[in-house]
PDB file of N, CA and C in Angstrom:
ATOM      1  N   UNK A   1      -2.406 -12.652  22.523  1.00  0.00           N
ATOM      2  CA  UNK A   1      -1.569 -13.555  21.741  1.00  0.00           C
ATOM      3  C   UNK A   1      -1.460 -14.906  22.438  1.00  0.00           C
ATOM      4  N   UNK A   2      -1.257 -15.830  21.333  1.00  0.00           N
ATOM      5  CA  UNK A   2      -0.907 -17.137  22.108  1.00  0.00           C
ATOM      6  C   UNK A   2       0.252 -17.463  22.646  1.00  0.00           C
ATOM      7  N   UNK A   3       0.496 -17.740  24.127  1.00  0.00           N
ATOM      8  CA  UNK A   3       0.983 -18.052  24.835  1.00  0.00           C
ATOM      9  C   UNK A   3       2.079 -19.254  24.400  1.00  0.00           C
ATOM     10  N   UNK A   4       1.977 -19.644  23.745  1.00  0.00           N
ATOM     11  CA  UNK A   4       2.177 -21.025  23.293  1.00  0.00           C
ATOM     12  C   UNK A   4       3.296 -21.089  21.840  1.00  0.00           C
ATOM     13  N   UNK A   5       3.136 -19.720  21.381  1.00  0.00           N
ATOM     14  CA  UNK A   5       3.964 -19.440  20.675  1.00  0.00           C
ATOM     15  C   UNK A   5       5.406 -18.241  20.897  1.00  0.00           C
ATOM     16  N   UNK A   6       6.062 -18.163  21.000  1.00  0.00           N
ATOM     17  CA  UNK A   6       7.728 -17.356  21.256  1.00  0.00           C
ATOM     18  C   UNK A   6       8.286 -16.689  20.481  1.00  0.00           C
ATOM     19  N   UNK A   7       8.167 -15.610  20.117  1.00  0.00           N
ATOM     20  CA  UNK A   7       9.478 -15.060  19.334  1.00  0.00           C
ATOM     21  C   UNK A   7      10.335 -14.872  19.520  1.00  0.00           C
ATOM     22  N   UNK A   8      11.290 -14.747  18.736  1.00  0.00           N
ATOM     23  CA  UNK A   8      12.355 -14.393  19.238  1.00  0.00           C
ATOM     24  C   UNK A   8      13.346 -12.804  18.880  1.00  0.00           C
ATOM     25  N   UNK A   9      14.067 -12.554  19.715  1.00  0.00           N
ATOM     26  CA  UNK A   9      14.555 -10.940  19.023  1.00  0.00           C
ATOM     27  C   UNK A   9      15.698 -11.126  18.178  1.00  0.00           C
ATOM     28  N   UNK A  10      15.419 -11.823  17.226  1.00  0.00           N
ATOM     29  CA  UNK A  10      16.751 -12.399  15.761  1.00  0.00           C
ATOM     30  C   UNK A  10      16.657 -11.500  14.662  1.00  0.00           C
ATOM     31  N   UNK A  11      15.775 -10.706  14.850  1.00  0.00           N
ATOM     32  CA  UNK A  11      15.536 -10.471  13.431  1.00  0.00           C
ATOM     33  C   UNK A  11      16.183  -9.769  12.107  1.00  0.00           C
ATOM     34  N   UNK A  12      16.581 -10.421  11.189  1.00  0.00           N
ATOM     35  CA  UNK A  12      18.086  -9.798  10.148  1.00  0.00           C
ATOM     36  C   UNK A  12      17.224  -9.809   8.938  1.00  0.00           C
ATOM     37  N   UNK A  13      17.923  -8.868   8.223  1.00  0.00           N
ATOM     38  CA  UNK A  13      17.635  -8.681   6.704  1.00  0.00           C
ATOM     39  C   UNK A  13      18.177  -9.947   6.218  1.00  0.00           C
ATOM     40  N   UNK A  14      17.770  -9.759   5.422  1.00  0.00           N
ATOM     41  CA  UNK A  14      18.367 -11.176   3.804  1.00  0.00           C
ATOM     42  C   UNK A  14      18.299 -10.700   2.762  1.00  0.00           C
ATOM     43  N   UNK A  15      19.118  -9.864   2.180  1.00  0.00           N
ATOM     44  CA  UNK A  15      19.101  -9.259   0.965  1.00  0.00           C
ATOM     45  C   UNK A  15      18.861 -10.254  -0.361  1.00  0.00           C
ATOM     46  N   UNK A  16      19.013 -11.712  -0.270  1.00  0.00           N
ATOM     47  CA  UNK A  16      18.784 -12.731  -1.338  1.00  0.00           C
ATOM     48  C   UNK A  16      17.172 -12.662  -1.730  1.00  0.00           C
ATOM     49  N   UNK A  17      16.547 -12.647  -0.305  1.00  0.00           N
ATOM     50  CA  UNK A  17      14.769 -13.136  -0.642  1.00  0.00           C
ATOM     51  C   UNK A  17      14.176 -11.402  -0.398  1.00  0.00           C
ATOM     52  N   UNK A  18      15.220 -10.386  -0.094  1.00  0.00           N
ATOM     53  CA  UNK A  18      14.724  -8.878   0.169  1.00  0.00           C
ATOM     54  C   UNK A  18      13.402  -8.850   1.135  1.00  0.00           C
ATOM     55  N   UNK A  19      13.833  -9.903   2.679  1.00  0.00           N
ATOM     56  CA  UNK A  19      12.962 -10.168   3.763  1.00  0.00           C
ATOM     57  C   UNK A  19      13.492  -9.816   4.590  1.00  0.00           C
ATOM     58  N   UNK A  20      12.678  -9.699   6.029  1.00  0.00           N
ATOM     59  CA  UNK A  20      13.273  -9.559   7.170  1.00  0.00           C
ATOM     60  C   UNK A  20      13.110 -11.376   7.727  1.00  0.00           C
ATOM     61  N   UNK A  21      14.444 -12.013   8.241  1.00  0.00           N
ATOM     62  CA  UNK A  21      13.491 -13.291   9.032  1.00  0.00           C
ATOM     63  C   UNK A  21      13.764 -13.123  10.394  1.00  0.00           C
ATOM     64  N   UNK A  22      12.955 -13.951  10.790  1.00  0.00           N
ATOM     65  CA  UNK A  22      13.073 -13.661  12.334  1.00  0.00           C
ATOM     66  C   UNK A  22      12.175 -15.538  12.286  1.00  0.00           C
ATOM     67  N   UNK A  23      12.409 -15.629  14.084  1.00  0.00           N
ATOM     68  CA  UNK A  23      12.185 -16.935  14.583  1.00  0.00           C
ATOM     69  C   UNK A  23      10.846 -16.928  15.097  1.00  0.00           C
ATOM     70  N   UNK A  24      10.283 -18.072  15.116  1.00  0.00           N
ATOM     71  CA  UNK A  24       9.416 -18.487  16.154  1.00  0.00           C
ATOM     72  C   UNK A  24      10.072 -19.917  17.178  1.00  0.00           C
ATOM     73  N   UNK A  25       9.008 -20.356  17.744  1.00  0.00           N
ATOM     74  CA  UNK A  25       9.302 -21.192  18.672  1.00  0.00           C
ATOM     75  C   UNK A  25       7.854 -21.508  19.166  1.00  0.00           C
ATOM     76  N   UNK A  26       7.419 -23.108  18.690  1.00  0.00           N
ATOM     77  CA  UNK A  26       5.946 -23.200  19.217  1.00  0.00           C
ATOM     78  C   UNK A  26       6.601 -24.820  19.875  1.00  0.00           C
ATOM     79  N   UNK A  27       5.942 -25.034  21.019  1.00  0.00           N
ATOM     80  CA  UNK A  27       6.216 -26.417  21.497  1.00  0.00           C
ATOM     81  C   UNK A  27       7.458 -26.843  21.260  1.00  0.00           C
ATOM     82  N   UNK A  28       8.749 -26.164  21.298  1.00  0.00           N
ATOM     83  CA  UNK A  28       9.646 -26.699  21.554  1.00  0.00           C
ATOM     84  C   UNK A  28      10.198 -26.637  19.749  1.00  0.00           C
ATOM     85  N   UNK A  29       9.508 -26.464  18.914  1.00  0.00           N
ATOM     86  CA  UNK A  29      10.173 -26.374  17.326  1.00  0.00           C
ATOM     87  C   UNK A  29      10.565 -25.236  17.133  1.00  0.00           C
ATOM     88  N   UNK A  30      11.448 -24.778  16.702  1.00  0.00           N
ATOM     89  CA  UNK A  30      12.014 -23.548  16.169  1.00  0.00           C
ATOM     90  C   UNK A  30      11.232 -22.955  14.429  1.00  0.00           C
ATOM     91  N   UNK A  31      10.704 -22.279  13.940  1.00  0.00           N
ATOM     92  CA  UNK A  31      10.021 -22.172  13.081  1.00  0.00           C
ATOM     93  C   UNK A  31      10.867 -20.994  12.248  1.00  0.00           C
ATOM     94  N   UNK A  32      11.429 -21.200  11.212  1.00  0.00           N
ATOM     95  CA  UNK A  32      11.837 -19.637  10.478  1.00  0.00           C
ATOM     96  C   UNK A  32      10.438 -19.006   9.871  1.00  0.00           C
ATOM     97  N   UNK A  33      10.379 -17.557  10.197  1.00  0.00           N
ATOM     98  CA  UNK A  33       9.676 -16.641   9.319  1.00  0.00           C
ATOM     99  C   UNK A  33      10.141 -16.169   8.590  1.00  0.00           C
ATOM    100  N   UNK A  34       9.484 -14.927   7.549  1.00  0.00           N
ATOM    101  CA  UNK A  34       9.940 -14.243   6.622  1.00  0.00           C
ATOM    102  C   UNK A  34       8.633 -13.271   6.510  1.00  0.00           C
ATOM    103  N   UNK A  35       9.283 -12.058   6.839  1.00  0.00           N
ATOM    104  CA  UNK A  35       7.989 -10.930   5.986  1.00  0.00           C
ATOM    105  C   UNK A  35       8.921  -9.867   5.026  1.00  0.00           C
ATOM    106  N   UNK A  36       7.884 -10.105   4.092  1.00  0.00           N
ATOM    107  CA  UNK A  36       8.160  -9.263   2.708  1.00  0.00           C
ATOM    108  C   UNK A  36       8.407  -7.997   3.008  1.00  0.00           C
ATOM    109  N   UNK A  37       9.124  -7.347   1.847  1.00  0.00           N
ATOM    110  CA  UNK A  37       9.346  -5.671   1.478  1.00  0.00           C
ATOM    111  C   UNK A  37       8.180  -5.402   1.779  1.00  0.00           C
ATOM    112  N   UNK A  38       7.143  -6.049   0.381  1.00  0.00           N
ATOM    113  CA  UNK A  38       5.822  -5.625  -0.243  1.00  0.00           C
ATOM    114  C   UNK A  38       5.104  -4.840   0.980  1.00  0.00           C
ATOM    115  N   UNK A  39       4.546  -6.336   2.101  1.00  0.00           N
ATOM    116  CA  UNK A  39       3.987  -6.483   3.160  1.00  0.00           C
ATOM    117  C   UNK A  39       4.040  -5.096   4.192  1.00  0.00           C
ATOM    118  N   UNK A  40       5.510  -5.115   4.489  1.00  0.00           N
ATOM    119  CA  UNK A  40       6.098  -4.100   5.129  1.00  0.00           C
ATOM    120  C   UNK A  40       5.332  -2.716   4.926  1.00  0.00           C
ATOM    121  N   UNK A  41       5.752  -2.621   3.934  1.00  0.00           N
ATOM    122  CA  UNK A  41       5.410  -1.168   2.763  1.00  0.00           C
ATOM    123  C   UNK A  41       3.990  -1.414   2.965  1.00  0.00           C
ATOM    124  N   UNK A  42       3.381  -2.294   2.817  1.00  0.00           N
ATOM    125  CA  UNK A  42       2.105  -1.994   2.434  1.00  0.00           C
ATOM    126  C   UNK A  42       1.393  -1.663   3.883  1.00  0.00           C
ATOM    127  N   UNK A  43       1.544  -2.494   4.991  1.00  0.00           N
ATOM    128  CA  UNK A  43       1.256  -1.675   6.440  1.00  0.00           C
ATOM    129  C   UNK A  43       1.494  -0.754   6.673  1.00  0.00           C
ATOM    130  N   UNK A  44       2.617   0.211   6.448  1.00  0.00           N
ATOM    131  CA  UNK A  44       3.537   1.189   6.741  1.00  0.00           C
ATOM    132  C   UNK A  44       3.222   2.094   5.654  1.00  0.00           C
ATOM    133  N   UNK A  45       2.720   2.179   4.785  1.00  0.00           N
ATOM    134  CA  UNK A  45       2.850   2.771   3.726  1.00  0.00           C
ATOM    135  C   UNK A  45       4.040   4.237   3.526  1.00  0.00           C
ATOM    136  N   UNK A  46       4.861   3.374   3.838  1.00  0.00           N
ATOM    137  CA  UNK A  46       6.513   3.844   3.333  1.00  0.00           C
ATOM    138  C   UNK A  46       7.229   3.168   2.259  1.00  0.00           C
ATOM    139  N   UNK A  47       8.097   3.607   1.973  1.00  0.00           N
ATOM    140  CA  UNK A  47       8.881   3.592   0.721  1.00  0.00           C
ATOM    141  C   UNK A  47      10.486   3.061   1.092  1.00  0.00           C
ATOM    142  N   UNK A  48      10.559   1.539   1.175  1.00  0.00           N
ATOM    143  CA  UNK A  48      11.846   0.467   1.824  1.00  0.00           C
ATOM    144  C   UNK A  48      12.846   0.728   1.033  1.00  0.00           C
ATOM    145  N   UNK A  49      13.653   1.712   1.227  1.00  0.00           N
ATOM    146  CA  UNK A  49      15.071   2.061   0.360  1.00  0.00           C
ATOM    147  C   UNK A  49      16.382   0.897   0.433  1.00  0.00           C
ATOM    148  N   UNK A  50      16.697   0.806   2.035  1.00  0.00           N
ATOM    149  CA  UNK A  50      17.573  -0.495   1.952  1.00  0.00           C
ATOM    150  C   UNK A  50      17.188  -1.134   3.234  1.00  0.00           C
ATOM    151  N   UNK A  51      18.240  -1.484   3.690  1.00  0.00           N
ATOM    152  CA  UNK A  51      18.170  -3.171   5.328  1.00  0.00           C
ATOM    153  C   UNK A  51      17.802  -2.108   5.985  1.00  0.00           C
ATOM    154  N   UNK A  52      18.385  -0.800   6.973  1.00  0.00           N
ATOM    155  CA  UNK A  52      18.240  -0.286   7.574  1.00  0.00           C
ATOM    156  C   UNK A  52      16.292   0.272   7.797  1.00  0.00           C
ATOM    157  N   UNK A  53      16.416   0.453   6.624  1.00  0.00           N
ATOM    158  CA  UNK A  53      14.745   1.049   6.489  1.00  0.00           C
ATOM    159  C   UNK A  53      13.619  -0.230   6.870  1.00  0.00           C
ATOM    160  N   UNK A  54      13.973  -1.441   6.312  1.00  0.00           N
ATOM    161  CA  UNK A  54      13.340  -2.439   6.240  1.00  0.00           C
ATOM    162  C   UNK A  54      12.947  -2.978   8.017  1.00  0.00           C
ATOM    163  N   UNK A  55      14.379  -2.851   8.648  1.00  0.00           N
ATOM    164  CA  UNK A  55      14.396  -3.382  10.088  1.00  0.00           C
ATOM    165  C   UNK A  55      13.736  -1.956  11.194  1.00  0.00           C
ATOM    166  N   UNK A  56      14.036  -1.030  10.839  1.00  0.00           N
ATOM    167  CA  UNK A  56      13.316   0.326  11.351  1.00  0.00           C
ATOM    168  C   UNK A  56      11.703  -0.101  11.432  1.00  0.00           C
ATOM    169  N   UNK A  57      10.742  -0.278   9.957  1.00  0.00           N
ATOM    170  CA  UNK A  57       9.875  -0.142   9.875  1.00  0.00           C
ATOM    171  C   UNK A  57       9.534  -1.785  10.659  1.00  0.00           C
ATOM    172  N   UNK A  58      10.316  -2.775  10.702  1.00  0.00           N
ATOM    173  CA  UNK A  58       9.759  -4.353  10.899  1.00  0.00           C
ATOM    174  C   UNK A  58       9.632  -3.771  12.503  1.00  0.00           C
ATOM    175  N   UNK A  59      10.260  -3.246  13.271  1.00  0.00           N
ATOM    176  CA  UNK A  59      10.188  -2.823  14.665  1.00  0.00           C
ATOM    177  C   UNK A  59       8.951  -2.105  15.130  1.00  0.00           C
ATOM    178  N   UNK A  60       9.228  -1.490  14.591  1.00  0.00           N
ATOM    179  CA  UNK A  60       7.357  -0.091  14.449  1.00  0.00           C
ATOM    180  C   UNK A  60       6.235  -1.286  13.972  1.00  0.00           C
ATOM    181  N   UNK A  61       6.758  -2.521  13.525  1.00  0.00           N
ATOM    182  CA  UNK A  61       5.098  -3.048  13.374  1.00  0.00           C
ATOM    183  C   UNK A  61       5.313  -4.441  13.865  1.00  0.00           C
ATOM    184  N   UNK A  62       6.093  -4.475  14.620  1.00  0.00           N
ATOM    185  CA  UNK A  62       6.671  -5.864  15.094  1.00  0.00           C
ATOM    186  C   UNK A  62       5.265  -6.419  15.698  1.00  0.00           C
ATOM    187  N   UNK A  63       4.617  -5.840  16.603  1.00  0.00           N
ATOM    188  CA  UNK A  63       2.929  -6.539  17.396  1.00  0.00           C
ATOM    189  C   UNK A  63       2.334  -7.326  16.173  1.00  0.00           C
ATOM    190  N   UNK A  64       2.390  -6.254  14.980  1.00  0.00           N
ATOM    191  CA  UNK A  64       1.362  -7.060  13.523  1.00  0.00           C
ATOM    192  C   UNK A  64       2.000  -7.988  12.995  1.00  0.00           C
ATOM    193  N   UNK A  65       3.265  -7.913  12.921  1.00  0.00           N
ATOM    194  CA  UNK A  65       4.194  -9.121  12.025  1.00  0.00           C
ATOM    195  C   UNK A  65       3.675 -10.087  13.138  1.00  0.00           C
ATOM    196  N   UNK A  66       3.938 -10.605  14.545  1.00  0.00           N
ATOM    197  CA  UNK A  66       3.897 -11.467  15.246  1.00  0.00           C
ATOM    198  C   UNK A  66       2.439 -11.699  15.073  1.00  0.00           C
ATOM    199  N   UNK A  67       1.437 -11.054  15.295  1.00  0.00           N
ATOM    200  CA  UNK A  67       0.136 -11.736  15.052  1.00  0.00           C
ATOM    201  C   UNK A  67      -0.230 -12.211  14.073  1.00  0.00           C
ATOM    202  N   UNK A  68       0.116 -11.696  12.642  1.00  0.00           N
ATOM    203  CA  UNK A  68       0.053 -12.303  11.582  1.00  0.00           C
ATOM    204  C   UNK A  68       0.521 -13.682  11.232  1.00  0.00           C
ATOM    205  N   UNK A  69       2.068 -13.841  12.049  1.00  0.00           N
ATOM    206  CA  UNK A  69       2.922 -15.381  11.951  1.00  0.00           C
ATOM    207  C   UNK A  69       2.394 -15.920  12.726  1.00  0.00           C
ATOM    208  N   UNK A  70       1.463 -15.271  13.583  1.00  0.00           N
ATOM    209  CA  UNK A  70       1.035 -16.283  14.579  1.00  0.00           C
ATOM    210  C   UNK A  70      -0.416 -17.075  14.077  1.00  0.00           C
ATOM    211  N   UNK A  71      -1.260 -16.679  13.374  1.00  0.00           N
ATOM    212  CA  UNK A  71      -2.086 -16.533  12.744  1.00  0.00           C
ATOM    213  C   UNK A  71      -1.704 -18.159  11.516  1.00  0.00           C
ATOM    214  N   UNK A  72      -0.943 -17.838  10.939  1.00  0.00           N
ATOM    215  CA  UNK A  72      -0.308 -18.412   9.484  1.00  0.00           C
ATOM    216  C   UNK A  72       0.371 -20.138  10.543  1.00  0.00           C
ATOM    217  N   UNK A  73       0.818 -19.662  11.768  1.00  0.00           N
ATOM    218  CA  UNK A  73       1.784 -21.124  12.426  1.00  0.00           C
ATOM    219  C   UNK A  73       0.367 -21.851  12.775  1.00  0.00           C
ATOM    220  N   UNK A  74      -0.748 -21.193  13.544  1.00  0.00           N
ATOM    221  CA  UNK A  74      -1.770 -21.762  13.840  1.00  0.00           C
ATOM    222  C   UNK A  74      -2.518 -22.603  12.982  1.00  0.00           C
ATOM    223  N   UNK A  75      -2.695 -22.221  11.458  1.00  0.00           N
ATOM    224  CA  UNK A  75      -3.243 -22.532  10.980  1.00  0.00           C
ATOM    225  C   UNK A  75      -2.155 -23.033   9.846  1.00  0.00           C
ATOM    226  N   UNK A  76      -1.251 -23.627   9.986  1.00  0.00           N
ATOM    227  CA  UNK A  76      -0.398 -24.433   9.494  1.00  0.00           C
ATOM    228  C   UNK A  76      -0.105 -23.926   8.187  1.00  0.00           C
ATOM    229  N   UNK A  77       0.116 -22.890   7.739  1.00  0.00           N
ATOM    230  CA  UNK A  77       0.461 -22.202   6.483  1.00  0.00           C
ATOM    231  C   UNK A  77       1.956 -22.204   6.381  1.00  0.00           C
ATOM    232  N   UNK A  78       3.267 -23.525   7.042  1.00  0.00           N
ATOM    233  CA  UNK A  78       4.070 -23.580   6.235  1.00  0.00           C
ATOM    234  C   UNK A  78       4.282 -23.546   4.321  1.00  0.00           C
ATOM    235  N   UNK A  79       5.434 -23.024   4.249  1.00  0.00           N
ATOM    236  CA  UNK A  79       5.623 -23.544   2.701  1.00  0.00           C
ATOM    237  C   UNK A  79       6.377 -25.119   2.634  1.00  0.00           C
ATOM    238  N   UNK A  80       7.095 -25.394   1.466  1.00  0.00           N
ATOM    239  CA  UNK A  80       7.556 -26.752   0.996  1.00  0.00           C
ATOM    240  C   UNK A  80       8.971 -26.863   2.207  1.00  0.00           C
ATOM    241  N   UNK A  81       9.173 -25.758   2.165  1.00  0.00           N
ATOM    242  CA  UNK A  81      10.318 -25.883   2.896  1.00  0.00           C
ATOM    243  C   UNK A  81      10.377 -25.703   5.147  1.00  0.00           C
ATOM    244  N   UNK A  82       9.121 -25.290   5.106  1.00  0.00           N
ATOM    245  CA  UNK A  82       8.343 -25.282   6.864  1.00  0.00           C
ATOM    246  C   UNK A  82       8.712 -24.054   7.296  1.00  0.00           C
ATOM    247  N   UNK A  83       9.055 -22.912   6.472  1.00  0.00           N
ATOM    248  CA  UNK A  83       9.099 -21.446   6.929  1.00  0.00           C
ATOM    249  C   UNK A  83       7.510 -20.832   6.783  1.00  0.00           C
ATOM    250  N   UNK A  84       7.029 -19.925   7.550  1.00  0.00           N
ATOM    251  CA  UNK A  84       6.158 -19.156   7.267  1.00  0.00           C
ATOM    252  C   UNK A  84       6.260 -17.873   6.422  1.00  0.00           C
ATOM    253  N   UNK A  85       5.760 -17.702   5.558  1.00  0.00           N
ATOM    254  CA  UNK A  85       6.242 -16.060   4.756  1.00  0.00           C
ATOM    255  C   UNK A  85       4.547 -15.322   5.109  1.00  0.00           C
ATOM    256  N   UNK A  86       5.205 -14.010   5.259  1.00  0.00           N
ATOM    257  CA  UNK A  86       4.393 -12.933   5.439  1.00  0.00           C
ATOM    258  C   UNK A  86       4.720 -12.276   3.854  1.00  0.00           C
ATOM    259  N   UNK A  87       3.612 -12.089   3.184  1.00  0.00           N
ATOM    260  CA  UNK A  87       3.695 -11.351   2.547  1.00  0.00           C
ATOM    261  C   UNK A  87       2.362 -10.610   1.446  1.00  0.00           C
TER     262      UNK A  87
END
């Protein structure tokens, strides 16, 4: 992984966008993420009942979520608003 990028251990449900977000940190910017139910489920191929299930399974694949955001920050795949979404 790149060195150059930070996560951080924030990571909360949001029942509004039904995401987990969690932080980055590249050069000193703070970056919000977001990975999907869908996403989740679809690595895991489990079945996301509520928050609890969602943050269980985001832990068990936390290495892939981070390479993936890391992947998406590198290659500048903000949205309109400068969050990265996994999904």
């Amino acid at each position: 992984m790149n060195q150059s990028i930070l996560f951080g251990d924030d990571a909360q449900w949001n029942e509004e966008t039904q995401a987990i977000l969690f932080s980055a940190q590249q050069m000193g910017n703070l970056i919000q993420c977001r990975v999907t139910i869908s996403w989740l489920e679809s690595e895991s191929g489990d079945v996301i009942i509520n928050n609890a299930d969602a943050l269980r399974i985001f832990e068990e694949y936390r290495f892939d979520v981070e390479e993936q955001a890391e992947a998406l920050i590198e290659d500048e795949e903000f949205n309109a608003s400068g969050e990265i979404i996994i999904n």
